[in-house]
N, C-alpha and C. Protein backbone atom coordinates (compact mmCIF):
# COMPACT_ATOMS: atom_id res chain seq x y z
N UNK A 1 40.65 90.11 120.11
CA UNK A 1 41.21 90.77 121.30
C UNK A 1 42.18 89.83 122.02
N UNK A 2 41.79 88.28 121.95
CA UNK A 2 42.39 87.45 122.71
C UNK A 2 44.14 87.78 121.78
N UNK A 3 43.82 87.40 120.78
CA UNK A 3 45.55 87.33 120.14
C UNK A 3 46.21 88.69 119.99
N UNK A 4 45.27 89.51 120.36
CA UNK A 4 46.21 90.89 120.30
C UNK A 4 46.60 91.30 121.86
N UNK A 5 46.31 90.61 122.60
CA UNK A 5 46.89 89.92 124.18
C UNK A 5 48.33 88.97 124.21
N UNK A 6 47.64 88.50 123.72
CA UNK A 6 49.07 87.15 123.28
C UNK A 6 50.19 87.86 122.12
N UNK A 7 49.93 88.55 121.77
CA UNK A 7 51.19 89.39 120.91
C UNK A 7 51.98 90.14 121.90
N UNK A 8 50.97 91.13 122.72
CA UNK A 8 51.68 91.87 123.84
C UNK A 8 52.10 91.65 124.60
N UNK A 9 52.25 90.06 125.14
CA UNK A 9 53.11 89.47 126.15
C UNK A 9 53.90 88.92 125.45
N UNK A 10 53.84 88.62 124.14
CA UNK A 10 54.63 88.06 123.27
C UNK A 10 55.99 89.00 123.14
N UNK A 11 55.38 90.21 122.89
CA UNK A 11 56.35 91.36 122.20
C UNK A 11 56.95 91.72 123.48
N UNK A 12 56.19 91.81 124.51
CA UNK A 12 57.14 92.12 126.19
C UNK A 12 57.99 90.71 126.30
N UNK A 13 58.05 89.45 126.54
CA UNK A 13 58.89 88.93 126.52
C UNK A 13 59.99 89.13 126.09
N UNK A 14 59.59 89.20 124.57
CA UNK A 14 60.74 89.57 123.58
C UNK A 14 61.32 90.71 124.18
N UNK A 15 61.23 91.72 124.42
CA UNK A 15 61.86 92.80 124.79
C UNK A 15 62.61 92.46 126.05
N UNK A 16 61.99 91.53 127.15
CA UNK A 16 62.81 91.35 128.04
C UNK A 16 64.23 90.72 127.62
N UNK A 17 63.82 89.29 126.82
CA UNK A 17 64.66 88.62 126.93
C UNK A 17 65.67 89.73 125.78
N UNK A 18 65.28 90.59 125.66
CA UNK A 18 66.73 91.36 124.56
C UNK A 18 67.47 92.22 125.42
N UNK A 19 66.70 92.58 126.30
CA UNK A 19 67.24 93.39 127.82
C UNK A 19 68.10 92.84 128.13
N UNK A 20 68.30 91.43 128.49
CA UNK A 20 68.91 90.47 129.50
C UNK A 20 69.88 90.40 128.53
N UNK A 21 69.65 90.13 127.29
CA UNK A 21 71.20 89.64 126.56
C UNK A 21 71.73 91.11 126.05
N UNK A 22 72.06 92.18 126.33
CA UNK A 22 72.07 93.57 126.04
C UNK A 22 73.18 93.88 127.48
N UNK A 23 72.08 94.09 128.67
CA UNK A 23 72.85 94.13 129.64
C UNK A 23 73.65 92.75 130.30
N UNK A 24 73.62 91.45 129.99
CA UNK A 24 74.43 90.65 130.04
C UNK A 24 76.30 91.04 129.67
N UNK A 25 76.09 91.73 128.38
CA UNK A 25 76.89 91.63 127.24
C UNK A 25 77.91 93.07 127.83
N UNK A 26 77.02 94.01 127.97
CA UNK A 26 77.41 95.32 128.54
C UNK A 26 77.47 95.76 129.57
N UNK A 27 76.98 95.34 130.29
CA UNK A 27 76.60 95.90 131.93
C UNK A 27 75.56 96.68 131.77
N UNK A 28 74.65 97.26 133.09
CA UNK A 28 73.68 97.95 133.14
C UNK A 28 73.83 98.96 132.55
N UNK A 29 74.85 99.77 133.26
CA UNK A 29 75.10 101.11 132.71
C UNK A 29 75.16 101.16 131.59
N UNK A 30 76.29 100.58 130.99
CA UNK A 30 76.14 100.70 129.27
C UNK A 30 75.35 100.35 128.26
N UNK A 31 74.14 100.18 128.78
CA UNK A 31 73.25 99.39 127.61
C UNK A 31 72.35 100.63 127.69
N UNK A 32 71.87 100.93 126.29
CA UNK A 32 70.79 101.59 126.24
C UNK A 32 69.89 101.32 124.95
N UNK A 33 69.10 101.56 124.84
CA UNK A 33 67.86 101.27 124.65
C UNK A 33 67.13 100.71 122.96
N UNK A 34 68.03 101.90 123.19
CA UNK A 34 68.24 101.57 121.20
C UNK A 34 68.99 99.82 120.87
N UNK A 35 69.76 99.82 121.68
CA UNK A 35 70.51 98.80 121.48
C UNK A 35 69.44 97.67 121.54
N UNK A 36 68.91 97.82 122.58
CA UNK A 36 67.43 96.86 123.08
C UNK A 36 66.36 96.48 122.34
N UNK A 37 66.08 97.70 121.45
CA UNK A 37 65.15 97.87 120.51
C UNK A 37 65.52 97.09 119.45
N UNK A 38 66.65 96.99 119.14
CA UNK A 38 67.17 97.12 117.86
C UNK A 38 67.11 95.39 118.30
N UNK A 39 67.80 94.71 119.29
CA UNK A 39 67.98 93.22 119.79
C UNK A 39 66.65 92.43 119.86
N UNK A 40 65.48 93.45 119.86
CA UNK A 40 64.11 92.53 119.98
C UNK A 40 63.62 92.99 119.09
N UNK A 41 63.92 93.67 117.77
CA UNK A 41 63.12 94.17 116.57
C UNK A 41 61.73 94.79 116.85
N UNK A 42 62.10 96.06 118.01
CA UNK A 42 60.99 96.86 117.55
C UNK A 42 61.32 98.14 117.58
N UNK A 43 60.65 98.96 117.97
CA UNK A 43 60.92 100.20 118.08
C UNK A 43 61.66 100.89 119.60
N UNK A 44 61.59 101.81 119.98
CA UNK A 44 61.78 102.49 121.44
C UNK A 44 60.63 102.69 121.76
N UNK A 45 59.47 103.48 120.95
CA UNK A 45 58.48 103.43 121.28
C UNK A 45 57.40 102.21 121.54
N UNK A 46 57.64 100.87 121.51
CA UNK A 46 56.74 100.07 121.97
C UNK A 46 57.66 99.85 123.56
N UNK A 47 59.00 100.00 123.61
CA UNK A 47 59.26 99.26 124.99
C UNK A 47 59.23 100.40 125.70
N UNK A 48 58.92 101.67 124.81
CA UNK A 48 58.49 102.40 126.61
C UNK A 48 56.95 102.42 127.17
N UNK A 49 55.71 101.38 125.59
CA UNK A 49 54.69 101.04 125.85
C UNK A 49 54.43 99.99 127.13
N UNK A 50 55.53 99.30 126.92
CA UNK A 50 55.52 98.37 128.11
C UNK A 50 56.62 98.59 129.13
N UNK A 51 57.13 99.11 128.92
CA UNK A 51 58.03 99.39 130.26
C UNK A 51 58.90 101.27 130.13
N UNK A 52 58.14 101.91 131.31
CA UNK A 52 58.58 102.96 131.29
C UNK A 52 60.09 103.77 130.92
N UNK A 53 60.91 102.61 131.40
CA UNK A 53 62.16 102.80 131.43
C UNK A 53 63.54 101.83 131.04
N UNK A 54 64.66 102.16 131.19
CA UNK A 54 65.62 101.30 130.92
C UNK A 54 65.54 100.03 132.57
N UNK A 55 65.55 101.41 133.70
CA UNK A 55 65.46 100.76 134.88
C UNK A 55 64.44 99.67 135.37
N UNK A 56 63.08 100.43 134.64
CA UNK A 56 61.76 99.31 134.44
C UNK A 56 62.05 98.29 133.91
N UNK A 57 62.94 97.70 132.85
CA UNK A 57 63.12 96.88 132.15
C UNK A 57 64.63 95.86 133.34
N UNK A 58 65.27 96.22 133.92
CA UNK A 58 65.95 95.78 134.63
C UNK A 58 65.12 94.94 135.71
N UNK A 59 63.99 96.31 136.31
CA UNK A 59 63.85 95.55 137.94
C UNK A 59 62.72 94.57 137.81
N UNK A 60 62.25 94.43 136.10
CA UNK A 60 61.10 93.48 135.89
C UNK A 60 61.91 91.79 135.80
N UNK A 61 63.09 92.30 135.44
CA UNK A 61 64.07 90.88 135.04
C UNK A 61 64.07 90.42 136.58
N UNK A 62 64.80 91.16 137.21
CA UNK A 62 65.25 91.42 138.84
C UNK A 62 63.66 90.31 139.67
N UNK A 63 62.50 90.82 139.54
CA UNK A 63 61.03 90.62 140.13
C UNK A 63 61.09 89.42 139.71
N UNK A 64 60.78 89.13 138.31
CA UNK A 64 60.50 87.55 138.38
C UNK A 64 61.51 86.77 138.24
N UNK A 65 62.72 87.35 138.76
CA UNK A 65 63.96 86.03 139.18
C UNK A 65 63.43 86.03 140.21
N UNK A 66 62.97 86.81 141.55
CA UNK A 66 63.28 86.42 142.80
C UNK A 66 61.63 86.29 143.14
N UNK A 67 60.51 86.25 142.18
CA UNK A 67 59.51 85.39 142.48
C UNK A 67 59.75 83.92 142.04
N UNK A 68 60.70 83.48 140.79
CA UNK A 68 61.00 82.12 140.67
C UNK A 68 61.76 81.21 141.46
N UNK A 69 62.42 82.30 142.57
CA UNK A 69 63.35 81.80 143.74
C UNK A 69 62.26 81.33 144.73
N UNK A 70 61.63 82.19 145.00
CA UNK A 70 60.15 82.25 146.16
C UNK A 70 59.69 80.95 145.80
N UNK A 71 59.02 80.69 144.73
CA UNK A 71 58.39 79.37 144.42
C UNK A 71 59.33 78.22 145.07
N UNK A 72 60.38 78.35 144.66
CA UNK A 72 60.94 77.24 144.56
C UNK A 72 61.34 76.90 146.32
N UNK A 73 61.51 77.93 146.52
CA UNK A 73 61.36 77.57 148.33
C UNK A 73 60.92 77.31 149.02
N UNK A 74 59.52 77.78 148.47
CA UNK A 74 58.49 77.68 148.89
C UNK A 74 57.96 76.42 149.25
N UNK A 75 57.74 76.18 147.52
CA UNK A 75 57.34 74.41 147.33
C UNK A 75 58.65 73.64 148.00
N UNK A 76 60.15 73.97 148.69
CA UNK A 76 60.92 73.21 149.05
C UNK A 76 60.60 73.20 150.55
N UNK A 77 59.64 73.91 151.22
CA UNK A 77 59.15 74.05 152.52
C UNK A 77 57.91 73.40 152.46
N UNK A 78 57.59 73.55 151.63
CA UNK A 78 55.91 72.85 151.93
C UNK A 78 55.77 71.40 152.27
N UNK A 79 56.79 70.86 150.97
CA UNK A 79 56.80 69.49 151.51
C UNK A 79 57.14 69.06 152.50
N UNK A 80 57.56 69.94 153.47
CA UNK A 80 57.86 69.20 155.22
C UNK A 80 59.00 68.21 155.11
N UNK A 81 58.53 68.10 156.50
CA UNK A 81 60.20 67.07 156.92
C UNK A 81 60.80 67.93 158.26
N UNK A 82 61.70 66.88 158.15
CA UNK A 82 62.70 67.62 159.65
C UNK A 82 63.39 68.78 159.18
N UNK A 83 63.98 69.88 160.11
CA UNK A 83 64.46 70.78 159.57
C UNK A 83 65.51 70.23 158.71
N UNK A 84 66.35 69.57 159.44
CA UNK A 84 67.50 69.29 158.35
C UNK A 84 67.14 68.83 157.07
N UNK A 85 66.11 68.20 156.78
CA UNK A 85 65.47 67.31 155.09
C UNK A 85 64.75 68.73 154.98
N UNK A 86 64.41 69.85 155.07
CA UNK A 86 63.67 71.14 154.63
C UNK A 86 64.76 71.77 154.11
N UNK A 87 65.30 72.42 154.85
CA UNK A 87 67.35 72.92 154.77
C UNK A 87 67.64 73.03 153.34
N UNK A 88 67.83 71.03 153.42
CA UNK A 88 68.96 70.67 152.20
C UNK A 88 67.89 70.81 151.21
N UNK A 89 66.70 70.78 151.37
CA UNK A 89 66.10 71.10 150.15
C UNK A 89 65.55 72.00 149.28
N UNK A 90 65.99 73.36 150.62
CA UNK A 90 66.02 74.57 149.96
C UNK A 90 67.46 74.68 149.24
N UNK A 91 68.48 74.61 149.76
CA UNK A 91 69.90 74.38 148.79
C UNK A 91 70.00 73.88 147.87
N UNK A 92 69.24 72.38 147.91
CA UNK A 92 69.83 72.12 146.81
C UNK A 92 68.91 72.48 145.51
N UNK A 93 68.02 72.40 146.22
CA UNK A 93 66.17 73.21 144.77
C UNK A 93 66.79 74.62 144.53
N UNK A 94 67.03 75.48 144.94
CA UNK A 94 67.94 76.40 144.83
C UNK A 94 68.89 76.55 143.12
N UNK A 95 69.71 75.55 144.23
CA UNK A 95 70.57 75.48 143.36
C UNK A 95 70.64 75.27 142.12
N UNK A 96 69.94 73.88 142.08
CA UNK A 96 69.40 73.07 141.26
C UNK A 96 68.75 73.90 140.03
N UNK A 97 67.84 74.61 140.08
CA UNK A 97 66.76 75.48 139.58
C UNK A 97 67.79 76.43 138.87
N UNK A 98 68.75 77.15 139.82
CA UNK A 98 70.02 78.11 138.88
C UNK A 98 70.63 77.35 137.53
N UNK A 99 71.22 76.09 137.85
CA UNK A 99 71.48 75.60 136.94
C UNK A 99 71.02 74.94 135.84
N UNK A 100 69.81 74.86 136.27
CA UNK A 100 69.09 74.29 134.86
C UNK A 100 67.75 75.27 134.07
N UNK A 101 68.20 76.94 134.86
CA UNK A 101 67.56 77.78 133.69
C UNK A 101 68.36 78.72 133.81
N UNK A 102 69.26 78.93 132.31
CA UNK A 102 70.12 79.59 131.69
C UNK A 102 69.71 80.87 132.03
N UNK A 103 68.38 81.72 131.60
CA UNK A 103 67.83 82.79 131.59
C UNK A 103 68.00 83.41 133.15
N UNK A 104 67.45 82.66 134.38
CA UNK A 104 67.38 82.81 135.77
C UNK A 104 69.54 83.14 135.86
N UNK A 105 69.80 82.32 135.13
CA UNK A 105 71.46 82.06 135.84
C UNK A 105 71.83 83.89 135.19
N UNK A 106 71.64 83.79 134.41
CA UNK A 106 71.47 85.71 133.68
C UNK A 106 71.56 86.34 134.45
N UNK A 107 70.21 86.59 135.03
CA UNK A 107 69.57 87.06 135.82
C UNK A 107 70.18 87.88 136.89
N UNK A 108 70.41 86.01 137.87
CA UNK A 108 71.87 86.56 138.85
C UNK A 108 72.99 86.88 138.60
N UNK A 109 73.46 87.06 137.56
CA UNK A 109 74.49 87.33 137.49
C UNK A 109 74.77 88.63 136.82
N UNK A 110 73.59 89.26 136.43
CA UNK A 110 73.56 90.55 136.54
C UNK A 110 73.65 91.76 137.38
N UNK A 111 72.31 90.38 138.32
CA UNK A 111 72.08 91.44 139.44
C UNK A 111 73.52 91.40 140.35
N UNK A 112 74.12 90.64 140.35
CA UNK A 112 75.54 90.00 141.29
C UNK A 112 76.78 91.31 140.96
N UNK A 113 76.74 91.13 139.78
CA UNK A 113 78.36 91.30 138.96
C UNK A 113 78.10 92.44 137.72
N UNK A 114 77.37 93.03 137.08
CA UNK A 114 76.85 93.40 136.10
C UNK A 114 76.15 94.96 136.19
N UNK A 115 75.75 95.51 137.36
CA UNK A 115 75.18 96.37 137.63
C UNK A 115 76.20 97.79 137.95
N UNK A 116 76.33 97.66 139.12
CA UNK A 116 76.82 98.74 139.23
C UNK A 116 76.03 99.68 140.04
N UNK A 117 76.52 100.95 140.89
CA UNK A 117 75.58 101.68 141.06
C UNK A 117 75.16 102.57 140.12
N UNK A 118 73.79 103.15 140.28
CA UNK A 118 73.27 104.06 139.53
C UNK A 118 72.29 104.74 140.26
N UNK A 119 71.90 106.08 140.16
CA UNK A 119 70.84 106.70 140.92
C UNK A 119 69.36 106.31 140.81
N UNK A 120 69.22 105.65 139.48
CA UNK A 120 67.96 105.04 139.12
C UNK A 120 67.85 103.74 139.65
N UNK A 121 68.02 103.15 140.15
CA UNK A 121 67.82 101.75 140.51
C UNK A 121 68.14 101.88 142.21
N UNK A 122 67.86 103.41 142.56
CA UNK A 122 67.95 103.35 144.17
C UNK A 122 67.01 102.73 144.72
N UNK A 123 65.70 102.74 143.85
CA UNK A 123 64.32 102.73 144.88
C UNK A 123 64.53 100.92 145.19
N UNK A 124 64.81 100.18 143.65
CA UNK A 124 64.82 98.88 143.83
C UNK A 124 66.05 98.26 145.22
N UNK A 125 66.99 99.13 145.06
CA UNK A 125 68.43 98.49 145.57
C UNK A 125 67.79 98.46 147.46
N UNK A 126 67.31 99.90 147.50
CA UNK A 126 66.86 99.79 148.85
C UNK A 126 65.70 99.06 149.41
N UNK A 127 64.94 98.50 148.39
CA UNK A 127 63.78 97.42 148.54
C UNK A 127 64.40 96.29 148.72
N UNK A 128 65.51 95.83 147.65
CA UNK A 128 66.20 94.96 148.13
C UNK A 128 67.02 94.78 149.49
N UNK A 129 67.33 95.51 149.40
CA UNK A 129 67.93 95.47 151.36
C UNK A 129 67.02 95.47 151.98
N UNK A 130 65.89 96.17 152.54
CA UNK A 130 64.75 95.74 152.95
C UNK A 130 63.91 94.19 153.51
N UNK A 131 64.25 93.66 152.04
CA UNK A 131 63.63 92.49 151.65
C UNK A 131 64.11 90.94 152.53
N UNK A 132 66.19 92.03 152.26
CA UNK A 132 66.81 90.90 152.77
C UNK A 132 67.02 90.56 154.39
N UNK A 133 66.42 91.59 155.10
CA UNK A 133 66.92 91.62 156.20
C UNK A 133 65.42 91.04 156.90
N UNK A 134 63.88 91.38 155.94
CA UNK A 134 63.10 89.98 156.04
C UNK A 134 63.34 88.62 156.17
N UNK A 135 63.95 88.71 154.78
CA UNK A 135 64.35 87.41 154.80
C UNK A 135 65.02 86.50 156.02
N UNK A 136 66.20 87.19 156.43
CA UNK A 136 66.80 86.88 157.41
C UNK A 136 65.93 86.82 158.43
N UNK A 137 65.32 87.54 158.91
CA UNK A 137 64.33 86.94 160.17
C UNK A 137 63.08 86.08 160.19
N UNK A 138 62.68 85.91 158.70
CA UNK A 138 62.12 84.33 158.40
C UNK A 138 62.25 83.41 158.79
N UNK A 139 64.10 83.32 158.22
CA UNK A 139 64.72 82.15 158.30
C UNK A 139 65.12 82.05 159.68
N UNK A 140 65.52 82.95 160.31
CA UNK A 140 65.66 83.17 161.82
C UNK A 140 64.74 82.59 162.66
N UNK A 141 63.71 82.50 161.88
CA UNK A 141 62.41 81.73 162.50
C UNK A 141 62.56 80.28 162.53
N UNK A 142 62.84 79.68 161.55
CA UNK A 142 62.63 78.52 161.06
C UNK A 142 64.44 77.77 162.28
N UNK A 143 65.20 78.33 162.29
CA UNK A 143 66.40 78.22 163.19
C UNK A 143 65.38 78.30 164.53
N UNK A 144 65.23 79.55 165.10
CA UNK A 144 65.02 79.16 166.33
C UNK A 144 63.63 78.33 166.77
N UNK A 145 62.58 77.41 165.40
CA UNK A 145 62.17 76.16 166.11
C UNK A 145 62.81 74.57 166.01
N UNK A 146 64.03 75.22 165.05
CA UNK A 146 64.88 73.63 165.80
C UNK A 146 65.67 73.86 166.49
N UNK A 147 65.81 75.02 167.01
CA UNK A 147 66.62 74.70 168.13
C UNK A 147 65.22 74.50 169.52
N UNK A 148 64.16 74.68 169.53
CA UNK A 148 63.32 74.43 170.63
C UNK A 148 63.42 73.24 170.29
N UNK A 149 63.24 72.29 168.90
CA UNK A 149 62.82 71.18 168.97
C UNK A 149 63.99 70.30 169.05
N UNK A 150 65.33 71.07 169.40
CA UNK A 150 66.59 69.92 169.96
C UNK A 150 67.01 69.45 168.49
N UNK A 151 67.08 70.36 167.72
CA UNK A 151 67.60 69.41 166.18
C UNK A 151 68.87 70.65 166.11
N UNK A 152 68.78 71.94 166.67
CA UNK A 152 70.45 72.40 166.56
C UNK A 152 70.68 72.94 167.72
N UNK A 153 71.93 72.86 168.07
CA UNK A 153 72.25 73.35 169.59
C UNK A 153 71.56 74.97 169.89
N UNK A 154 71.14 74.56 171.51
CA UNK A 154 70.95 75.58 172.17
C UNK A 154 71.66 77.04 172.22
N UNK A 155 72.94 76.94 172.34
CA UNK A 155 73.56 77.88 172.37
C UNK A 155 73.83 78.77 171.24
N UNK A 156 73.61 78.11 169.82
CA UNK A 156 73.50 79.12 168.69
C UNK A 156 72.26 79.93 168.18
N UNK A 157 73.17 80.97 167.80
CA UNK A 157 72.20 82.42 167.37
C UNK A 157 71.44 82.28 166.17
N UNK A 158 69.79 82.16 166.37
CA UNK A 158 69.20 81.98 165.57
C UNK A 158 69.22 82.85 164.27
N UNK A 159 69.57 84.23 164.71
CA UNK A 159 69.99 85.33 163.52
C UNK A 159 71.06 84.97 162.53
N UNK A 160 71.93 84.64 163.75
CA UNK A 160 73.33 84.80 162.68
C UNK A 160 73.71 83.60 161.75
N UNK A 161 72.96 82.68 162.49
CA UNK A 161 72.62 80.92 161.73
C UNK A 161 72.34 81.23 160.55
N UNK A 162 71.27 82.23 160.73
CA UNK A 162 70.00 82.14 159.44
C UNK A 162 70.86 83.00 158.55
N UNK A 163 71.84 84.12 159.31
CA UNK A 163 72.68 85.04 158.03
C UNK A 163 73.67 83.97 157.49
N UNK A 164 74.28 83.13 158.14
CA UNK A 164 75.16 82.05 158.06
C UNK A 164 74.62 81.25 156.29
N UNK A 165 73.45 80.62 156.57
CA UNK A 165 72.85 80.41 155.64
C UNK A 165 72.45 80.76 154.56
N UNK A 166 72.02 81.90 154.64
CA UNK A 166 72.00 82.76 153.39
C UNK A 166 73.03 83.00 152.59
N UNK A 167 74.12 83.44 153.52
CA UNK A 167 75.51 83.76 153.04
C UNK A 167 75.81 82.22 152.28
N UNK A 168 76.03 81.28 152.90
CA UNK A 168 76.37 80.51 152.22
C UNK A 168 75.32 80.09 150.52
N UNK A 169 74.40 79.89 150.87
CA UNK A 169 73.49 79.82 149.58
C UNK A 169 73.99 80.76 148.40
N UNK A 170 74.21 81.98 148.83
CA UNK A 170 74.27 82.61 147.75
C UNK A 170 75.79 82.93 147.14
N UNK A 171 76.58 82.68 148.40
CA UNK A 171 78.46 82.57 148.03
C UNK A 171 78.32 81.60 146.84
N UNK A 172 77.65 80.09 147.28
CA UNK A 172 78.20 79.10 146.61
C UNK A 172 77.00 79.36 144.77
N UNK A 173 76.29 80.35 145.03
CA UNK A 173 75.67 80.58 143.53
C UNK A 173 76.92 81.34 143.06
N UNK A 174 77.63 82.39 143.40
CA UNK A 174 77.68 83.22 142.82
C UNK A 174 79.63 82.54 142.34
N UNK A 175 80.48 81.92 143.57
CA UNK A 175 81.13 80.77 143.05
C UNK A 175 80.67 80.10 141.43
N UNK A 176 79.96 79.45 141.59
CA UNK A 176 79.50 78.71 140.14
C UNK A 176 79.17 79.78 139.09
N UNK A 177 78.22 80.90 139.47
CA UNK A 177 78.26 82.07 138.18
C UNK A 177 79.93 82.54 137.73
N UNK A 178 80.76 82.48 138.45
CA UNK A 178 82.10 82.66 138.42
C UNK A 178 82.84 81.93 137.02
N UNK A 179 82.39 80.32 137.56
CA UNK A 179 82.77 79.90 135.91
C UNK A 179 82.35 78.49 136.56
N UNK A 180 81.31 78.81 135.49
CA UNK A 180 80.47 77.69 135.09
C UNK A 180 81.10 76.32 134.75
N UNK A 181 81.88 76.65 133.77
CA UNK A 181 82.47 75.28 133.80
C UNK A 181 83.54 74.21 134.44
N UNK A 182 83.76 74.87 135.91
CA UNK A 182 84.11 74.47 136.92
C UNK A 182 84.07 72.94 137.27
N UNK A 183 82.55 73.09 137.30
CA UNK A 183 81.69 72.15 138.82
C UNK A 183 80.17 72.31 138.13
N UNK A 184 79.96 71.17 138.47
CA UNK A 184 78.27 71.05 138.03
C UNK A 184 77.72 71.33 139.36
N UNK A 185 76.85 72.78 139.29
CA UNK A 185 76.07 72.82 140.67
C UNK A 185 74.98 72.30 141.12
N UNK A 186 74.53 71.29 139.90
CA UNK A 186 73.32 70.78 140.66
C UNK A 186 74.25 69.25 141.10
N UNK A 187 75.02 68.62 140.49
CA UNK A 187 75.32 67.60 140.55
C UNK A 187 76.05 67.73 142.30
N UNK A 188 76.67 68.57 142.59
CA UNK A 188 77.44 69.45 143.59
C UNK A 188 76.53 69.68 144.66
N UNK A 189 75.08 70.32 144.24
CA UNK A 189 74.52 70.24 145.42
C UNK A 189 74.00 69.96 146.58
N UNK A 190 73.85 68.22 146.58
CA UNK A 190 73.84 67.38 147.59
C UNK A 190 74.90 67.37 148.82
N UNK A 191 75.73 67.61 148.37
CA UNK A 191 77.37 67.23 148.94
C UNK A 191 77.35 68.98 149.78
N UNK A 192 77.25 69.60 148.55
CA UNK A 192 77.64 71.14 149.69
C UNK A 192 76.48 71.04 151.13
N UNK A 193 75.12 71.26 150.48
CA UNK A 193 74.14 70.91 151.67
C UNK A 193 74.59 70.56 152.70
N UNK A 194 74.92 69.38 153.02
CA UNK A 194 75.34 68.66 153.37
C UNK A 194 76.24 68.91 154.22
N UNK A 195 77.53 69.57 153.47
CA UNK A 195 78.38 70.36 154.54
C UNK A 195 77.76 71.38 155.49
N UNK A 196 76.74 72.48 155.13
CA UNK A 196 76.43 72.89 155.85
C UNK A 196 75.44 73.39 157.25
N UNK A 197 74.41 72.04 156.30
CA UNK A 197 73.29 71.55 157.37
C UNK A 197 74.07 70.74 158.65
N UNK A 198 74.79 69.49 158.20
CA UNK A 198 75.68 68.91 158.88
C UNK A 198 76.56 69.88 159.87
N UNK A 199 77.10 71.04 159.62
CA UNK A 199 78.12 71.55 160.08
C UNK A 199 77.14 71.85 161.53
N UNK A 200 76.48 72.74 161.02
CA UNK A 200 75.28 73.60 162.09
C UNK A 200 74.85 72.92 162.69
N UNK A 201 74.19 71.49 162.30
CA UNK A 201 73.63 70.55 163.57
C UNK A 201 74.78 69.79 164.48
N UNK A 202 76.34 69.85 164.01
CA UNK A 202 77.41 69.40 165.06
C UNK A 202 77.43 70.83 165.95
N UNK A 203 77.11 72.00 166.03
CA UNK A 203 77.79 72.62 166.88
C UNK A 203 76.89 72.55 167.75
C-alpha cells in the first residue's frame, strides 16, 4: 500500500511538472490536456484521477508556488531583527528563492504573463485578489509598528508603504522573468533592497 502511495504522488508530480512545461510553452488557454497526457506519459484518464480539470491542474501549480513564497517569508520574519534587517530579508529571500528554483520561476511567470483571462479560473483569480489586499494589510501592519517605533517617518501611510512594497517586490520579479539573462537576481538582490528599505526610512 505504502508504494502504491509513492507512485501516486509520483505520477501527480509527473503530471504537474508536464502541466507547467505544456502551459509554459503555450499559454493557458492553449494547452490542453491531451497534450499533458501525452508530456507525462499517461493517459487523460489518470490526470482527471488526480486533478479534476485543466484549471485544477493550473491552480495546484498556482497553490504551492505561493505556499513556497509563504515559507520563505515567513522563516524571513521569524528570524527577527529591526524592521529594516526583516524588510531586506524578505526581498532578498524572495528573490533569492525565484532564482534558484527554475520550476517556482515557471510558475510566476505563468501566472504573470502566460494566462490570460478565462471563465474557469474566475473562482481562483478572485481569491487571488482577495488574498492580496490581505496581504497588504499585513504588511500594513508590520509599517505601522515602525513607524510607532521611530524606524520610518511619522507622516507616511502605512497602507500605501506596504502597497509601495509589494509593488516593488514583485515589479522587480517580474523585470528579471522578462529576461533572465539580464542581471543575476539573487546576486542583485542586496543592492535593490537596499534601495528601497533605505528610500522609505529617508522619508
Amino acid at each position: 500500500m505504502r508504494r502504491t502511495k509513492e507512485e501516486a504522488t509520483q505520477t501527480r508530480q509527473m503530471i504537474l511538472d508536464a502541466a507547467l512545461t505544456i502551459f509554459s510553452k503555450q499559454g493557458y488557454q492553449a494547452a490542453r490536456l491531451q497534450e499533458i497526457a501525452e508530456a507525462a506519459g499517461v493517459t487523460r484518464g489518470a490526470i482527471y484521477h488526480h486533478f479534476e480539470s485543466k484549471a485544477g491542474l493550473y491552480i495546484t501549480l498556482i497553490e504551492q508556488a505561493s505556499e513556497q513564497f509563504d515559507a520563505v517569508i515567513a522563516q524571513a520574519i521569524t528570524e527577527g531583527g529591526t524592521f529594516q534587517q526583516v524588510g531586506t530579508r524578505v526581498l532578498v529571500n524572495a528573490w533569492t528563492c525565484l532564482e534558484e528554483d527554475p520550476h517556482l520561476a515557471k510558475v510566476v511567470e505563468l501566472f504573470n504573463f502566460k494566462t490570460g483571462f478565462t471563465s474557469e479560473l474566475a473562482e481562483i483569480n478572485q481569491r487571488r485578489e482577495d488574498e492580496s489586499e490581505t496581504l497588504v494589510n499585513y504588511v500594513a501592519g508590520f509599517m505601522r509598528q515602525a513607524i510607532e517605533d521611530g524606524e520610518l517617518g511619522a507622516d507616511l501611510d502605512p497602507v500605501i508603504t506596504a502597497r509601495a512594497f509589494i509593488a516593488y517586490q514583485n515589479g522587480v520579479m517580474n523585470l528579471w522573468l522578462t529576461n533572465q539573462e539580464a542581471f543575476s537576481l539573487k546576486k542583485s538582490a542586496p543592492a535593490l533592497a537596499a534601495i528601497f528599505m533605505q528610500g522609505i526610512a529617508a522619508v
